[in-house]
N, C-alpha and C. Protein backbone atom coordinates (compact mmCIF):
# COMPACT_ATOMS: atom_id res chain seq x y z
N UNK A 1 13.76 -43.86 51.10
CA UNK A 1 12.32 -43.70 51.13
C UNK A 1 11.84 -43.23 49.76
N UNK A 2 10.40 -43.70 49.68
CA UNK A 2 10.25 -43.53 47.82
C UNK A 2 8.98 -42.98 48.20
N UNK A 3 8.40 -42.33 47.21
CA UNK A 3 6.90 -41.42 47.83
C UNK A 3 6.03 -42.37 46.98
N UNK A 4 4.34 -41.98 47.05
CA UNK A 4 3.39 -42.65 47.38
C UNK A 4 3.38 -42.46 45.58
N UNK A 5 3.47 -41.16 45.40
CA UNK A 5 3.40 -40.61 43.76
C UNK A 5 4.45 -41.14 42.54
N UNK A 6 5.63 -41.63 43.13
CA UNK A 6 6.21 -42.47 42.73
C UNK A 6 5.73 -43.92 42.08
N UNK A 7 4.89 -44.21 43.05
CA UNK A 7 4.55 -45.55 43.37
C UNK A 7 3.17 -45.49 42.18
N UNK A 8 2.70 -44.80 42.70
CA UNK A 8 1.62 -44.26 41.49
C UNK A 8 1.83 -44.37 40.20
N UNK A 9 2.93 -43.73 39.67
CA UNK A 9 3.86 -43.28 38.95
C UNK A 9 4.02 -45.00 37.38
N UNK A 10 5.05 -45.54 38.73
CA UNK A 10 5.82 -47.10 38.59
C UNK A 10 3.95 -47.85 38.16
N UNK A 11 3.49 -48.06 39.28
CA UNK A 11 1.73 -48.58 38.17
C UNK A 11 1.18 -48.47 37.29
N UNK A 12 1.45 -47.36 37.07
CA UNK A 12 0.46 -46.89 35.37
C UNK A 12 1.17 -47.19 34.86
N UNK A 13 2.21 -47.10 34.58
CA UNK A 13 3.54 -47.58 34.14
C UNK A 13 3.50 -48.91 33.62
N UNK A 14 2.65 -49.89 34.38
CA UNK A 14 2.39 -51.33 33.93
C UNK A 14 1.44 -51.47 33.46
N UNK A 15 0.39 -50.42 33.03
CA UNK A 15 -0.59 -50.40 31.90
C UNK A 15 -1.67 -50.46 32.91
N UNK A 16 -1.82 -49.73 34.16
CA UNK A 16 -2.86 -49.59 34.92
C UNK A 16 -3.67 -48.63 34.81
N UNK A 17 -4.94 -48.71 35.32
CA UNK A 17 -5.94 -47.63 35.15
C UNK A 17 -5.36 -46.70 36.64
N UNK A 18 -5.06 -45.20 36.29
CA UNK A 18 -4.68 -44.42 36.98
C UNK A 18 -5.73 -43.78 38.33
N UNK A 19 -6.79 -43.94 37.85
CA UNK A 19 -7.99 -44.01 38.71
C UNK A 19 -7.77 -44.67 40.17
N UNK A 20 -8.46 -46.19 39.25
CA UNK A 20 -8.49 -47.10 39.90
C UNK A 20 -7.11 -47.66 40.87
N UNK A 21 -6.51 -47.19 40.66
CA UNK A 21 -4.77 -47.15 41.04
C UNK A 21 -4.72 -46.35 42.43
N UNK A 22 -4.98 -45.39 42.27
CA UNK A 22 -5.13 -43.98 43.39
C UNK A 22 -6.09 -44.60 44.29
N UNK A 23 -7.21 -45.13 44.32
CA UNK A 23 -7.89 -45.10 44.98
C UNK A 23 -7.45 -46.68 45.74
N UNK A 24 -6.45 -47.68 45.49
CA UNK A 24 -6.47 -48.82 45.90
C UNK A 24 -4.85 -48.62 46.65
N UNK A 25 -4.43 -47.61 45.95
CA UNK A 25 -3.27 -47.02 46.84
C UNK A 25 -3.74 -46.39 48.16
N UNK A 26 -4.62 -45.48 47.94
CA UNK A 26 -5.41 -44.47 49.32
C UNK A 26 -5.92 -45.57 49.90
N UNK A 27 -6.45 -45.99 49.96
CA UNK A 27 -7.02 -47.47 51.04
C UNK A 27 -6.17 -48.43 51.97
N UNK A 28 -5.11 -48.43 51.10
CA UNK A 28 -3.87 -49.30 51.60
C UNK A 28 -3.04 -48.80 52.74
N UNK A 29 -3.35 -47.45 52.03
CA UNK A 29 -2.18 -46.61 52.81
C UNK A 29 -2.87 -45.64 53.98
N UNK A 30 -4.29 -45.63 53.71
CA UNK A 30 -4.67 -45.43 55.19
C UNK A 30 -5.18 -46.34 56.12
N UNK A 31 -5.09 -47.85 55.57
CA UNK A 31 -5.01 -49.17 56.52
C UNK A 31 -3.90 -49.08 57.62
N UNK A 32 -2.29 -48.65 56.73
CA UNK A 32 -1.52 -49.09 57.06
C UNK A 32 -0.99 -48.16 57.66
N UNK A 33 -1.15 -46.69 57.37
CA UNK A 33 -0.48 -45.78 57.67
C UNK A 33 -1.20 -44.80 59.14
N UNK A 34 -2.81 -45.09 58.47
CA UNK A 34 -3.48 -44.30 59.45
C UNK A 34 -4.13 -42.96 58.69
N UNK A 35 -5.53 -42.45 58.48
CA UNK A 35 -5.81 -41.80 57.86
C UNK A 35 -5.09 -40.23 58.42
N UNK A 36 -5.19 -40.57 60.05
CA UNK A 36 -4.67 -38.93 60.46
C UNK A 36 -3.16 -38.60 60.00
N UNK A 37 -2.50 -39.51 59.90
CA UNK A 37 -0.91 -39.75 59.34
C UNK A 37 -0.43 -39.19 58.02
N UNK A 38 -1.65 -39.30 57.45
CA UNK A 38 -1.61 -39.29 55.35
C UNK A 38 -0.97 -37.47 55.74
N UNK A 39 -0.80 -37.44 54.39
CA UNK A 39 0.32 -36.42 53.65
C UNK A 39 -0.41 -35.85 51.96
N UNK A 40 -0.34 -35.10 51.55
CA UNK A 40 -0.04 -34.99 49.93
C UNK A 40 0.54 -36.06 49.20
N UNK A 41 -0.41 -37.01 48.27
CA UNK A 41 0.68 -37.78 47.26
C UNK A 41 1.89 -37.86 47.11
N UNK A 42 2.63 -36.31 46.59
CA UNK A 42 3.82 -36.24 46.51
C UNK A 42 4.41 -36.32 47.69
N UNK A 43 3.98 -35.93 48.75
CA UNK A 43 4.78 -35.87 49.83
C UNK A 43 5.38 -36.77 50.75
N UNK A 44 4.34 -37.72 50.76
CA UNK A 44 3.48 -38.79 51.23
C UNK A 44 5.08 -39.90 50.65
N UNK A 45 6.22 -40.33 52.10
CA UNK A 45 7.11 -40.57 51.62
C UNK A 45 6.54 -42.44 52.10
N UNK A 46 6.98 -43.19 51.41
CA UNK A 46 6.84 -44.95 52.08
C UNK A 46 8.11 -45.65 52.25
N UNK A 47 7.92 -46.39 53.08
CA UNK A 47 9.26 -47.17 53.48
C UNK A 47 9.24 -48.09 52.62
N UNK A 48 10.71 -48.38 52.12
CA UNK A 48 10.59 -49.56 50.81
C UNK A 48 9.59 -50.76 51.25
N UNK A 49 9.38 -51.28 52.46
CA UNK A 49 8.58 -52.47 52.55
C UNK A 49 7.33 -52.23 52.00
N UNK A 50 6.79 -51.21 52.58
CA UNK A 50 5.48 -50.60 52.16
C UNK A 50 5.06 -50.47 50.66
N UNK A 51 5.90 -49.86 50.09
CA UNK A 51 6.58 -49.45 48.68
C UNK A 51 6.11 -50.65 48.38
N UNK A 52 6.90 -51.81 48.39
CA UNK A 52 7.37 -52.94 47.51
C UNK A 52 6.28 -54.00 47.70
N UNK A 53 5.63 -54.18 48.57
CA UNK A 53 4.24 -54.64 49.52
C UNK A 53 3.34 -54.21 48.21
N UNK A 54 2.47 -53.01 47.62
CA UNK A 54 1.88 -52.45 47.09
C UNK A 54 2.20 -52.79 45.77
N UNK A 55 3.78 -52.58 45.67
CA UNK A 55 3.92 -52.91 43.93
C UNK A 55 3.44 -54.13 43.66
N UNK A 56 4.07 -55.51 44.73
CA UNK A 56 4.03 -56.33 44.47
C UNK A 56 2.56 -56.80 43.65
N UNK A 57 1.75 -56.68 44.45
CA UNK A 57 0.53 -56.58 44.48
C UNK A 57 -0.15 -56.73 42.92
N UNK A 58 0.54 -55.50 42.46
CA UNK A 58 0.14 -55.26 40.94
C UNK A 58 1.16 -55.92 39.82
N UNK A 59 2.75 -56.10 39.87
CA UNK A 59 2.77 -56.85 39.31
C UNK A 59 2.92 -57.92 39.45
N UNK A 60 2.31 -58.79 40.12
CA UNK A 60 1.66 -60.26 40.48
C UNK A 60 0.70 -60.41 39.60
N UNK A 61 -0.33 -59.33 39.61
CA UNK A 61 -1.72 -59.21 38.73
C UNK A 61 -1.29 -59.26 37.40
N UNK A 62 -0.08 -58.18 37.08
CA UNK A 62 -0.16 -58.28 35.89
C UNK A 62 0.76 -59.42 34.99
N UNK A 63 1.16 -60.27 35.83
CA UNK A 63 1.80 -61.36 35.53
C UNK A 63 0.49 -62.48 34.85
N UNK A 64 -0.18 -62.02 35.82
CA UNK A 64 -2.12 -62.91 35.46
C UNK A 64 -2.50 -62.51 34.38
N UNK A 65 -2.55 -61.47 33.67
CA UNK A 65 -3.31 -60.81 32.52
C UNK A 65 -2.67 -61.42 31.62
């Protein structure tokens, strides 16, 4: 299991706006997770599908740029 802050982390990482990042992470993850479910960032652990679901996401995009 890899946390949400991690994931955070690995994005900016690909030259993302850290902002805009957090907030498209928080959306996702209370689609998927359930807002009453959420945790602390750090705490806030994801199952690799979830994880890898999200990364994908971005570097797909940044394959586009």
């Amino acid at each position: 299991m890899r946390t949400a802050l991690g994931l955070l982390n690995e994005i900016t990482g690909l030259g993302y706006d850290q902002h805009k990042t957090l907030i498209y992470i928080d959306k996702k993850l209370d689609k998927v997770l359930g807002i009453e479910e959420r945790k602390p960032l750090a705490n806030e652990t994801l199952s690799d599908a979830i994880y890898d679901d999200i990364l994908v996401t971005f570097v797909e995009q940044n394959g586009l740029k």
